[in-house]
PDB file of N, CA and C in Angstrom:
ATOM      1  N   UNK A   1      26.874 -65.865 105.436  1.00  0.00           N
ATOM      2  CA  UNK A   1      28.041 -65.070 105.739  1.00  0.00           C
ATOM      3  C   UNK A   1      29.216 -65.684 104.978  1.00  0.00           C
ATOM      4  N   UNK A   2      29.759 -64.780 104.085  1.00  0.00           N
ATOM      5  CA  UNK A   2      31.021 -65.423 103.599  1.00  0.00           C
ATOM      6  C   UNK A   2      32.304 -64.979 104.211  1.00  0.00           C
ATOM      7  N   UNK A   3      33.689 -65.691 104.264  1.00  0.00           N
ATOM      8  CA  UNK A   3      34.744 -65.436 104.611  1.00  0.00           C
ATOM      9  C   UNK A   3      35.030 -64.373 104.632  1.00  0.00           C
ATOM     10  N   UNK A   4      35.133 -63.258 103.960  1.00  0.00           N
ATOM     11  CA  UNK A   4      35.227 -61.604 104.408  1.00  0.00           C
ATOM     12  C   UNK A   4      34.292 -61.290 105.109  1.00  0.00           C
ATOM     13  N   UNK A   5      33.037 -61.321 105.076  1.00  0.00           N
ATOM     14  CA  UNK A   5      32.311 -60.662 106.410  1.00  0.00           C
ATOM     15  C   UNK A   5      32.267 -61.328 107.977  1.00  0.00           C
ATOM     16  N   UNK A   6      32.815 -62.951 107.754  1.00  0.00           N
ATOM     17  CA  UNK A   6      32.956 -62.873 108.858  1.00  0.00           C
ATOM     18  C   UNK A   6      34.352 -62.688 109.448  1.00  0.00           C
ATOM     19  N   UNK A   7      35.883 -62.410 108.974  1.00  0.00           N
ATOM     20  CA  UNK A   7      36.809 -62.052 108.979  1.00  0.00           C
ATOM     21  C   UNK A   7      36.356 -60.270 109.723  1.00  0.00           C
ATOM     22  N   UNK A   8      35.183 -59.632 108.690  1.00  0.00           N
ATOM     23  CA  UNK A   8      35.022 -58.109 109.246  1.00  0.00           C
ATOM     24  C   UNK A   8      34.235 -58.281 110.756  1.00  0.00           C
ATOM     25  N   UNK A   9      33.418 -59.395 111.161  1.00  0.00           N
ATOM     26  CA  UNK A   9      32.734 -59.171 112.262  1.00  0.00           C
ATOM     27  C   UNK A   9      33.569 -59.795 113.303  1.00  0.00           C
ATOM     28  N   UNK A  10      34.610 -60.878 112.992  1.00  0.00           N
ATOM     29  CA  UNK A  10      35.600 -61.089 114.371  1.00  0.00           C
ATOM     30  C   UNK A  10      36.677 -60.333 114.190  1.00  0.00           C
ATOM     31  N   UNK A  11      37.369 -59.227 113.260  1.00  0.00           N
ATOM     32  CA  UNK A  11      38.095 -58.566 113.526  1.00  0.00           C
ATOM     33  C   UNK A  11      37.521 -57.065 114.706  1.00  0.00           C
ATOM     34  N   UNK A  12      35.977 -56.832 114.162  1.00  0.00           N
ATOM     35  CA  UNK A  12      35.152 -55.860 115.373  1.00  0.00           C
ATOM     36  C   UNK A  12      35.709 -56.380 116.525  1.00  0.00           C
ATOM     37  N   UNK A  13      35.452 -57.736 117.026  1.00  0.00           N
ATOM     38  CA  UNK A  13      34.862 -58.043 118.224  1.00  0.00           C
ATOM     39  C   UNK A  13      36.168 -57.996 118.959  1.00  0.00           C
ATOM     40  N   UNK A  14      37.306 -58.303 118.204  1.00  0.00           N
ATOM     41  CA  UNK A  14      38.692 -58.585 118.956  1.00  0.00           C
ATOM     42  C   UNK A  14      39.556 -57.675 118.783  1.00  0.00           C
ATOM     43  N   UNK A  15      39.264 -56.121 118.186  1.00  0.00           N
ATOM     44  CA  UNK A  15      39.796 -55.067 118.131  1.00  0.00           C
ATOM     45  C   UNK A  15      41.160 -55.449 117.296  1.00  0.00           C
ATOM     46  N   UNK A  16      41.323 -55.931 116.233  1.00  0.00           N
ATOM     47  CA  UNK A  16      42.389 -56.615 115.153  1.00  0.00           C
ATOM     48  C   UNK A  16      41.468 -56.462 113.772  1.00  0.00           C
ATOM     49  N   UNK A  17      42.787 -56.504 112.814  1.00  0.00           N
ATOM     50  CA  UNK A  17      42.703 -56.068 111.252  1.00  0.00           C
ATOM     51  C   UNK A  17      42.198 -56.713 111.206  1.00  0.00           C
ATOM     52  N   UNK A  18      41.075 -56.672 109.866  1.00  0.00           N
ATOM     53  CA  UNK A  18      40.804 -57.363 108.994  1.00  0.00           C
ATOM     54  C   UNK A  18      41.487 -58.303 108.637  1.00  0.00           C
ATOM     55  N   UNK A  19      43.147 -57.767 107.830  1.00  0.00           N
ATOM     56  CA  UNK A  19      44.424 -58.561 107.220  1.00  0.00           C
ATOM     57  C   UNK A  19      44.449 -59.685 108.050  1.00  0.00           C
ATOM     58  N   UNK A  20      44.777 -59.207 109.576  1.00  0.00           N
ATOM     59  CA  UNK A  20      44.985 -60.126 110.242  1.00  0.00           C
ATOM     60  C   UNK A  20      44.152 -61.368 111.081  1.00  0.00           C
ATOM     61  N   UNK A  21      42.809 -61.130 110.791  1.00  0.00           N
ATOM     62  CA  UNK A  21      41.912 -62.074 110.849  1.00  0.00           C
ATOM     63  C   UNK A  21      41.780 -63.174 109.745  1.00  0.00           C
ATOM     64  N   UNK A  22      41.841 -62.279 108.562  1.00  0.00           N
ATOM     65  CA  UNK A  22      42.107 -63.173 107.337  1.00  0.00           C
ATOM     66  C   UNK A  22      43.244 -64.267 107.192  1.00  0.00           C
ATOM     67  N   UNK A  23      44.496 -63.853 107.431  1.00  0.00           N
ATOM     68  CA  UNK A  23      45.174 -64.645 107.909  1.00  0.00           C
ATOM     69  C   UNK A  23      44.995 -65.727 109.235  1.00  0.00           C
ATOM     70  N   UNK A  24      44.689 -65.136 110.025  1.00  0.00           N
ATOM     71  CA  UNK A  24      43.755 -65.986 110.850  1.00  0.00           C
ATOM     72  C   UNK A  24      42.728 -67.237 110.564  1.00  0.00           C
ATOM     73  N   UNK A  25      42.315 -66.928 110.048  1.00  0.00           N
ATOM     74  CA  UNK A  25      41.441 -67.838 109.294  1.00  0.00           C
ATOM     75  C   UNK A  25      41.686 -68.659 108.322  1.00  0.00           C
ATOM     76  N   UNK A  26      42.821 -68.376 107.196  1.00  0.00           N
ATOM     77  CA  UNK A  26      43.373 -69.114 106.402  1.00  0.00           C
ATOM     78  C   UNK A  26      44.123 -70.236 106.844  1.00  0.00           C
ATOM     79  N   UNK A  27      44.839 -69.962 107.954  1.00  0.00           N
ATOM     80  CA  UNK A  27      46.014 -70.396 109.154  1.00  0.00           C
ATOM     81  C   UNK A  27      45.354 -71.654 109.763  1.00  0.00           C
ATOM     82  N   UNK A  28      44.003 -71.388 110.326  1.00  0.00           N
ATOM     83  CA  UNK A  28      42.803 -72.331 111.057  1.00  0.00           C
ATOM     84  C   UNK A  28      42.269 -73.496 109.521  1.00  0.00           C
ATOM     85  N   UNK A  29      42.114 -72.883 108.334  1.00  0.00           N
ATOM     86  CA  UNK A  29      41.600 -73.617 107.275  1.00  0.00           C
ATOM     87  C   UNK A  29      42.960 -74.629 106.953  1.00  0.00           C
ATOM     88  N   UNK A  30      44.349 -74.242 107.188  1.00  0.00           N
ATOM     89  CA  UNK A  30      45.321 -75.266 106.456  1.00  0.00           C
ATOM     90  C   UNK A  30      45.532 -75.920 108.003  1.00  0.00           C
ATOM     91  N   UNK A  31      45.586 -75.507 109.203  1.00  0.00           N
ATOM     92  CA  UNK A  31      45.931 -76.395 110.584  1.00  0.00           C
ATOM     93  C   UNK A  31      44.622 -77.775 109.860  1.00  0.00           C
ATOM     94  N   UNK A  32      43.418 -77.462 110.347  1.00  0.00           N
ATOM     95  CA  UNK A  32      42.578 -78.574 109.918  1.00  0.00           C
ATOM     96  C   UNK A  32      42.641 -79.270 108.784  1.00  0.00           C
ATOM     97  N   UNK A  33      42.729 -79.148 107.487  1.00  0.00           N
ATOM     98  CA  UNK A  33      42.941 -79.567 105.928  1.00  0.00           C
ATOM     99  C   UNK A  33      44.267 -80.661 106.310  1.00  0.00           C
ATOM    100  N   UNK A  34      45.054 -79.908 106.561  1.00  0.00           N
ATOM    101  CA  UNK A  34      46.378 -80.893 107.113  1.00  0.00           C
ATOM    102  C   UNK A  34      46.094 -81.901 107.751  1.00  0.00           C
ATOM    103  N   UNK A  35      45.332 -81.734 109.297  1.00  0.00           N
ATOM    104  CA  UNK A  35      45.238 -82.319 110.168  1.00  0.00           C
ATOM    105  C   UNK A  35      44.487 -83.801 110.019  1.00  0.00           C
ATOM    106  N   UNK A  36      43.303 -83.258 109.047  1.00  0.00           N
ATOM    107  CA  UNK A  36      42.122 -84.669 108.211  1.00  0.00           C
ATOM    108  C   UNK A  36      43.315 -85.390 106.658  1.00  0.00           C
ATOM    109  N   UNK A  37      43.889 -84.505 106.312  1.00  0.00           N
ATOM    110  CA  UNK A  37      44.888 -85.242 105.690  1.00  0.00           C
ATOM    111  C   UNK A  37      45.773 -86.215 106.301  1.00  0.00           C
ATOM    112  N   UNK A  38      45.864 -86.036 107.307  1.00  0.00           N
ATOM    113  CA  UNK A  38      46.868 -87.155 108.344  1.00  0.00           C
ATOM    114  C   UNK A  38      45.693 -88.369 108.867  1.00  0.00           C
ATOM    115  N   UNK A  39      44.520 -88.276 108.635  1.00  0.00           N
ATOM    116  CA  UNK A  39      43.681 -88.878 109.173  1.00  0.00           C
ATOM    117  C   UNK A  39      43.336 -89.163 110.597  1.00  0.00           C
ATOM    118  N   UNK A  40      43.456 -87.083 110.745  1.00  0.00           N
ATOM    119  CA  UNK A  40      43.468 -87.371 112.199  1.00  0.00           C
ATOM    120  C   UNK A  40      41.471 -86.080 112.402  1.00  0.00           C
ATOM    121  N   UNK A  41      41.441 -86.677 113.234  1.00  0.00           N
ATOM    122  CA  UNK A  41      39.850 -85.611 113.502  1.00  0.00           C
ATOM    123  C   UNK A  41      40.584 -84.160 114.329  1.00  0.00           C
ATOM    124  N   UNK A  42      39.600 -83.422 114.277  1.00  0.00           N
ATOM    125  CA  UNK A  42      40.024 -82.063 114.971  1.00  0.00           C
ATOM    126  C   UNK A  42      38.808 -81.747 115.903  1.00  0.00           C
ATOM    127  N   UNK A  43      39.170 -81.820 117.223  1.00  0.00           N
ATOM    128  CA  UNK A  43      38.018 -81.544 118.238  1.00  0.00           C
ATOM    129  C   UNK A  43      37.775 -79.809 118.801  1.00  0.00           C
ATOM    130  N   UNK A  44      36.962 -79.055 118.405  1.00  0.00           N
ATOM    131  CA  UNK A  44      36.950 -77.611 118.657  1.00  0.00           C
ATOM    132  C   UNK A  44      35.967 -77.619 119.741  1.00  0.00           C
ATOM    133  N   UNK A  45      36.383 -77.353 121.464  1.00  0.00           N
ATOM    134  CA  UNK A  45      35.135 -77.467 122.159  1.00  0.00           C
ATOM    135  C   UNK A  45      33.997 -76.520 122.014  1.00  0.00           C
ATOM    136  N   UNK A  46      33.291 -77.238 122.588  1.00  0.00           N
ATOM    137  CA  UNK A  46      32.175 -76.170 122.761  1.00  0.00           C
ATOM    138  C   UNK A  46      32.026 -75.863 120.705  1.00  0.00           C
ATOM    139  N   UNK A  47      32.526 -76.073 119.654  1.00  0.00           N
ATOM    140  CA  UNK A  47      31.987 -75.946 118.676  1.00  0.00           C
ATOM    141  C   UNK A  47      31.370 -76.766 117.566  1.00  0.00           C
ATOM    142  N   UNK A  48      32.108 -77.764 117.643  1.00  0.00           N
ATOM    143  CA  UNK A  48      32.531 -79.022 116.756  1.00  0.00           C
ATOM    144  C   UNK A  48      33.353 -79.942 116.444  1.00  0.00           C
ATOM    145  N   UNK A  49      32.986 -80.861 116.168  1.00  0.00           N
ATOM    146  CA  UNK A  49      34.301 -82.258 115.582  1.00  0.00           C
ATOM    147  C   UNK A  49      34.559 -82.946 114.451  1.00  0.00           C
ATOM    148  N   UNK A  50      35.582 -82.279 113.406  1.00  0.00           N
ATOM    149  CA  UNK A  50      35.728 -82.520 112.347  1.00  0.00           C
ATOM    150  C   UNK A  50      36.389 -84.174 112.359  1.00  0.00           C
ATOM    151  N   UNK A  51      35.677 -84.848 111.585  1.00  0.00           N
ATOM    152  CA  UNK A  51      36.174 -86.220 111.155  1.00  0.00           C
ATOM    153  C   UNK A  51      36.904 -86.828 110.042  1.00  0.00           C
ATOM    154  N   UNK A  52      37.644 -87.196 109.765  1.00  0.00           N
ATOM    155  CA  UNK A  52      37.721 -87.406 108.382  1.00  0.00           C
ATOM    156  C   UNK A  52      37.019 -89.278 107.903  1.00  0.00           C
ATOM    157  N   UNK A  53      36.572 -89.272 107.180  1.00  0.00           N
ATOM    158  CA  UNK A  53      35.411 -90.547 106.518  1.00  0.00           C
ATOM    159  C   UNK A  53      35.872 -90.720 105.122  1.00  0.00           C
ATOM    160  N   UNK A  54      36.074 -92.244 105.501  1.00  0.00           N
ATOM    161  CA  UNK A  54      36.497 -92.967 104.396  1.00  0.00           C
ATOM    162  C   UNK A  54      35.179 -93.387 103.190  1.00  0.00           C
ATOM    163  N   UNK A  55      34.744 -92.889 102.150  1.00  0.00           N
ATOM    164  CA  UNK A  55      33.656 -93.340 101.555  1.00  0.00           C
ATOM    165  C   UNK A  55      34.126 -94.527 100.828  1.00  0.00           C
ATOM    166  N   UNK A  56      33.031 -95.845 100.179  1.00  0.00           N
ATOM    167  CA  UNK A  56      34.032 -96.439  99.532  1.00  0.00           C
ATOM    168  C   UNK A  56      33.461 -96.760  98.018  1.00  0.00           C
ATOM    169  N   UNK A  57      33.623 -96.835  97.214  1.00  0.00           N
ATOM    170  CA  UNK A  57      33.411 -97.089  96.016  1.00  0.00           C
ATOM    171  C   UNK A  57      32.092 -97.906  95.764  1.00  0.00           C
ATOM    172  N   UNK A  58      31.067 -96.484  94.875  1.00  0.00           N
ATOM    173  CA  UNK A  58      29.871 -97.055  94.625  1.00  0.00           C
ATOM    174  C   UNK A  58      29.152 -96.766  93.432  1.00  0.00           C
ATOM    175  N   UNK A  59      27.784 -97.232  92.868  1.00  0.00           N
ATOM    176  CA  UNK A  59      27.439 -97.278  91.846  1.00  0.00           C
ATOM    177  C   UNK A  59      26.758 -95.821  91.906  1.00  0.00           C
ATOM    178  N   UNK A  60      26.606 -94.811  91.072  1.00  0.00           N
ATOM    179  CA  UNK A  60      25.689 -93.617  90.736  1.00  0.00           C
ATOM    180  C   UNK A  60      25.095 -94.159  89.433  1.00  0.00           C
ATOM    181  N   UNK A  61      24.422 -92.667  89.218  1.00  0.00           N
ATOM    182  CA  UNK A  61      24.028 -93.110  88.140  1.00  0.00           C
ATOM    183  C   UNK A  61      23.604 -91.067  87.324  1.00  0.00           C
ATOM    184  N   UNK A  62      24.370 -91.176  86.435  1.00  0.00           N
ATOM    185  CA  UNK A  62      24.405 -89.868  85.751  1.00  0.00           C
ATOM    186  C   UNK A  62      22.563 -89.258  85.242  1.00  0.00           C
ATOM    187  N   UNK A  63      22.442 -88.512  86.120  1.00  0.00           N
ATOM    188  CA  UNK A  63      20.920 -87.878  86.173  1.00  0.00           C
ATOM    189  C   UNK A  63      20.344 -87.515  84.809  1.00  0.00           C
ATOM    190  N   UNK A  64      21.445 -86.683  83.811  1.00  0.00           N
ATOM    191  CA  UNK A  64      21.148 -86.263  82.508  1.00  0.00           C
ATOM    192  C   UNK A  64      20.865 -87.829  81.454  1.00  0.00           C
ATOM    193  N   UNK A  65      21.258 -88.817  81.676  1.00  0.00           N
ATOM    194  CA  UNK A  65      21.157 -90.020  80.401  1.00  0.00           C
ATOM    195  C   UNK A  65      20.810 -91.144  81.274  1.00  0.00           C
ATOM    196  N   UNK A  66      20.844 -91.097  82.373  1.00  0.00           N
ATOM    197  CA  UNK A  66      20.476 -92.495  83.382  1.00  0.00           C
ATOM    198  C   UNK A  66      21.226 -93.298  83.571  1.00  0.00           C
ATOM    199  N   UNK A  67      22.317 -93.472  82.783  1.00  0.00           N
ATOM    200  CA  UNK A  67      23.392 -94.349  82.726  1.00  0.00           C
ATOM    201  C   UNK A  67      24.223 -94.706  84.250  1.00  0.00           C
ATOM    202  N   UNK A  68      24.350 -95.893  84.842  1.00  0.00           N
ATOM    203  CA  UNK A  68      24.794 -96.120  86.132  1.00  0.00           C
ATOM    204  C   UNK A  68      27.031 -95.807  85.381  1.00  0.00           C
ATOM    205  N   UNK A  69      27.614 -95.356  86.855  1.00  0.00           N
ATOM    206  CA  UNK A  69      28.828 -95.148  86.852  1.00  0.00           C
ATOM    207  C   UNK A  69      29.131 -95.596  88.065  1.00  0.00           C
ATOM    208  N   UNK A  70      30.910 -95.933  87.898  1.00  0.00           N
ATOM    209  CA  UNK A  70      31.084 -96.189  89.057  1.00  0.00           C
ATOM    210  C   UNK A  70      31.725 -94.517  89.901  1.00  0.00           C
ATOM    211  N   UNK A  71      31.409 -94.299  91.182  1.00  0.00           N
ATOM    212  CA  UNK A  71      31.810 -93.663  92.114  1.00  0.00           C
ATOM    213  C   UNK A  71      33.085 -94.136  92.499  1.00  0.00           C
ATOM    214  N   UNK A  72      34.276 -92.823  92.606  1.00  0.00           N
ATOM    215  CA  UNK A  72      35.831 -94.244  93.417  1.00  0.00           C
ATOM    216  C   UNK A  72      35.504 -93.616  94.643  1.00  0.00           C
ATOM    217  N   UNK A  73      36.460 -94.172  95.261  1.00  0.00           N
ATOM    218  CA  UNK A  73      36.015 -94.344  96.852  1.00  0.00           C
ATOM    219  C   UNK A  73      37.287 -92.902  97.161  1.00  0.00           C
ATOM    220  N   UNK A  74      36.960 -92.711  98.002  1.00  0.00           N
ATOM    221  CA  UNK A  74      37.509 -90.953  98.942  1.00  0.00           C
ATOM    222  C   UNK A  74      37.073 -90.822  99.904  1.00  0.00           C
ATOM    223  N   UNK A  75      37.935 -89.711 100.295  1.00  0.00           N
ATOM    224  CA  UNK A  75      38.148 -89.345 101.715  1.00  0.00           C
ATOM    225  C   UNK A  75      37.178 -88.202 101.910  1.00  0.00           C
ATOM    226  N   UNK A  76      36.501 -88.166 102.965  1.00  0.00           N
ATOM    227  CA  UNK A  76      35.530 -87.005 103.023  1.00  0.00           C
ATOM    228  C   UNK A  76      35.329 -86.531 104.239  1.00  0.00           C
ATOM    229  N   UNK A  77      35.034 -85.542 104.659  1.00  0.00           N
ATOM    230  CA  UNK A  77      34.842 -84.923 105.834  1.00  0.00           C
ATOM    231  C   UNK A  77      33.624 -84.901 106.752  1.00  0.00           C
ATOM    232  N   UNK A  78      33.651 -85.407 107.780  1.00  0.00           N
ATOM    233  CA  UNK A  78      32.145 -85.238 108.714  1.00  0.00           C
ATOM    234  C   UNK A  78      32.325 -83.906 109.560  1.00  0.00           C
ATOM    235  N   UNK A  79      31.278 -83.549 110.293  1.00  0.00           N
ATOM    236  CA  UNK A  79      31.266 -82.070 110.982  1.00  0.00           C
ATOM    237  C   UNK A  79      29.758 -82.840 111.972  1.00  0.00           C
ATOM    238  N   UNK A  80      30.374 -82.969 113.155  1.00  0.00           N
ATOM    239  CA  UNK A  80      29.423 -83.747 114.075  1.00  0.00           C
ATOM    240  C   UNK A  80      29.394 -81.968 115.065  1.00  0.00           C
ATOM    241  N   UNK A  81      28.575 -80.947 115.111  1.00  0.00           N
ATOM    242  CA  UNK A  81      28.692 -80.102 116.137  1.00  0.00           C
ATOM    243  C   UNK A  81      28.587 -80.284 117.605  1.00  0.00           C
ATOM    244  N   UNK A  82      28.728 -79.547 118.291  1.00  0.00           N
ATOM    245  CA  UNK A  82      29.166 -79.300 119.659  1.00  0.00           C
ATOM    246  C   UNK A  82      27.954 -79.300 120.325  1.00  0.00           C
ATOM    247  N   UNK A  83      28.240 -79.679 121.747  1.00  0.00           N
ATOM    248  CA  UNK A  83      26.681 -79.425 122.627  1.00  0.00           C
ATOM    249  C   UNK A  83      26.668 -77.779 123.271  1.00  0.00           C
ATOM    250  N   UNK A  84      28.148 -77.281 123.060  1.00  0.00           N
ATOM    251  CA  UNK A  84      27.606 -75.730 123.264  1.00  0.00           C
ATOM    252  C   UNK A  84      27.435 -74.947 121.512  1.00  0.00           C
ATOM    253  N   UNK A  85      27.468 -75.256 120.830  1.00  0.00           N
ATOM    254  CA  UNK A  85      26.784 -75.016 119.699  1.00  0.00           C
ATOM    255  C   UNK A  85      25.529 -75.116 119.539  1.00  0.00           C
ATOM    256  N   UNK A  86      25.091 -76.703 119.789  1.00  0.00           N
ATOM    257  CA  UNK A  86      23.529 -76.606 119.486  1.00  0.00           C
ATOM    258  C   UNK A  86      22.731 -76.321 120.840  1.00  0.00           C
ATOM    259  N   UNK A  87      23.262 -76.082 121.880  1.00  0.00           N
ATOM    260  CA  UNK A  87      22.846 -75.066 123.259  1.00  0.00           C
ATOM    261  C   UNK A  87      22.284 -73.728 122.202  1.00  0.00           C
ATOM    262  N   UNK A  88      23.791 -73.368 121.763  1.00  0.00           N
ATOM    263  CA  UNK A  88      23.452 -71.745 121.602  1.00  0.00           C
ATOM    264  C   UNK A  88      22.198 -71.579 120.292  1.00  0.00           C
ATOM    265  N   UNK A  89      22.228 -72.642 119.325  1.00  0.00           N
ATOM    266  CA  UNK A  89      21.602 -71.956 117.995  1.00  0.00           C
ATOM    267  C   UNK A  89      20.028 -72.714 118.640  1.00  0.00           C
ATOM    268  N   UNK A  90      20.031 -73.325 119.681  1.00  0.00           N
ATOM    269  CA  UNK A  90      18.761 -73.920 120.103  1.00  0.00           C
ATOM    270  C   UNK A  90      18.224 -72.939 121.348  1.00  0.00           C
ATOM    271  N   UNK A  91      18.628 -71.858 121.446  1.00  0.00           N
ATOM    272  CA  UNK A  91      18.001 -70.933 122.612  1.00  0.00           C
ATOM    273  C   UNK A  91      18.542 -71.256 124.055  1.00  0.00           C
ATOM    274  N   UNK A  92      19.683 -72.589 124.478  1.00  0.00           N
ATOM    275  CA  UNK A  92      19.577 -72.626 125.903  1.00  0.00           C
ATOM    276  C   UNK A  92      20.597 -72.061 126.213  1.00  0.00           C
TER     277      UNK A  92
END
């Protein structure tokens, strides 16, 4: 499901635009983006808990020539889901 269809299936469910789901959703994408930018987590019950994770600087190694590189270290996002999430996609 990409961002317009599911913008079209929660605008059904909540009797609201499209427009305004979309916005909706954009609104929810910069609250969180912001929020892991501050290095803060975002707890959604019942859905999930966005983290933000510090990676830190490591060796790869470029697949096409084999050659090892260094990796720099960044900020990255975890997504630990919810126990009414994996309730629901697990049948209970």
């Amino acid at each position: 499901m990409n961002k317009n269809e599911l913008a079209k299936e929660i605008a059904s469910r909540m009797s609201t635009t499209v427009t305004e789901t979309l916005d909706f959703i954009d609104t929810m994408n910069e609250v969180i983006s912001e929020s892991i930018t501050r290095d803060e987590s975002v707890l959604i019950q019942n859905f999930g808990h966005y983290m933000p994770w510090q990676q830190v600087e490591r060796m790869g190694r470029n697949p096409r020539n084999g050659r090892s590189c260094p990796i720099p270290a960044r900020v990255s996002v975890k997504f630990k889901p919810g126990k009414g999430l994996l309730d629901k996609i697990n049948g209970k």
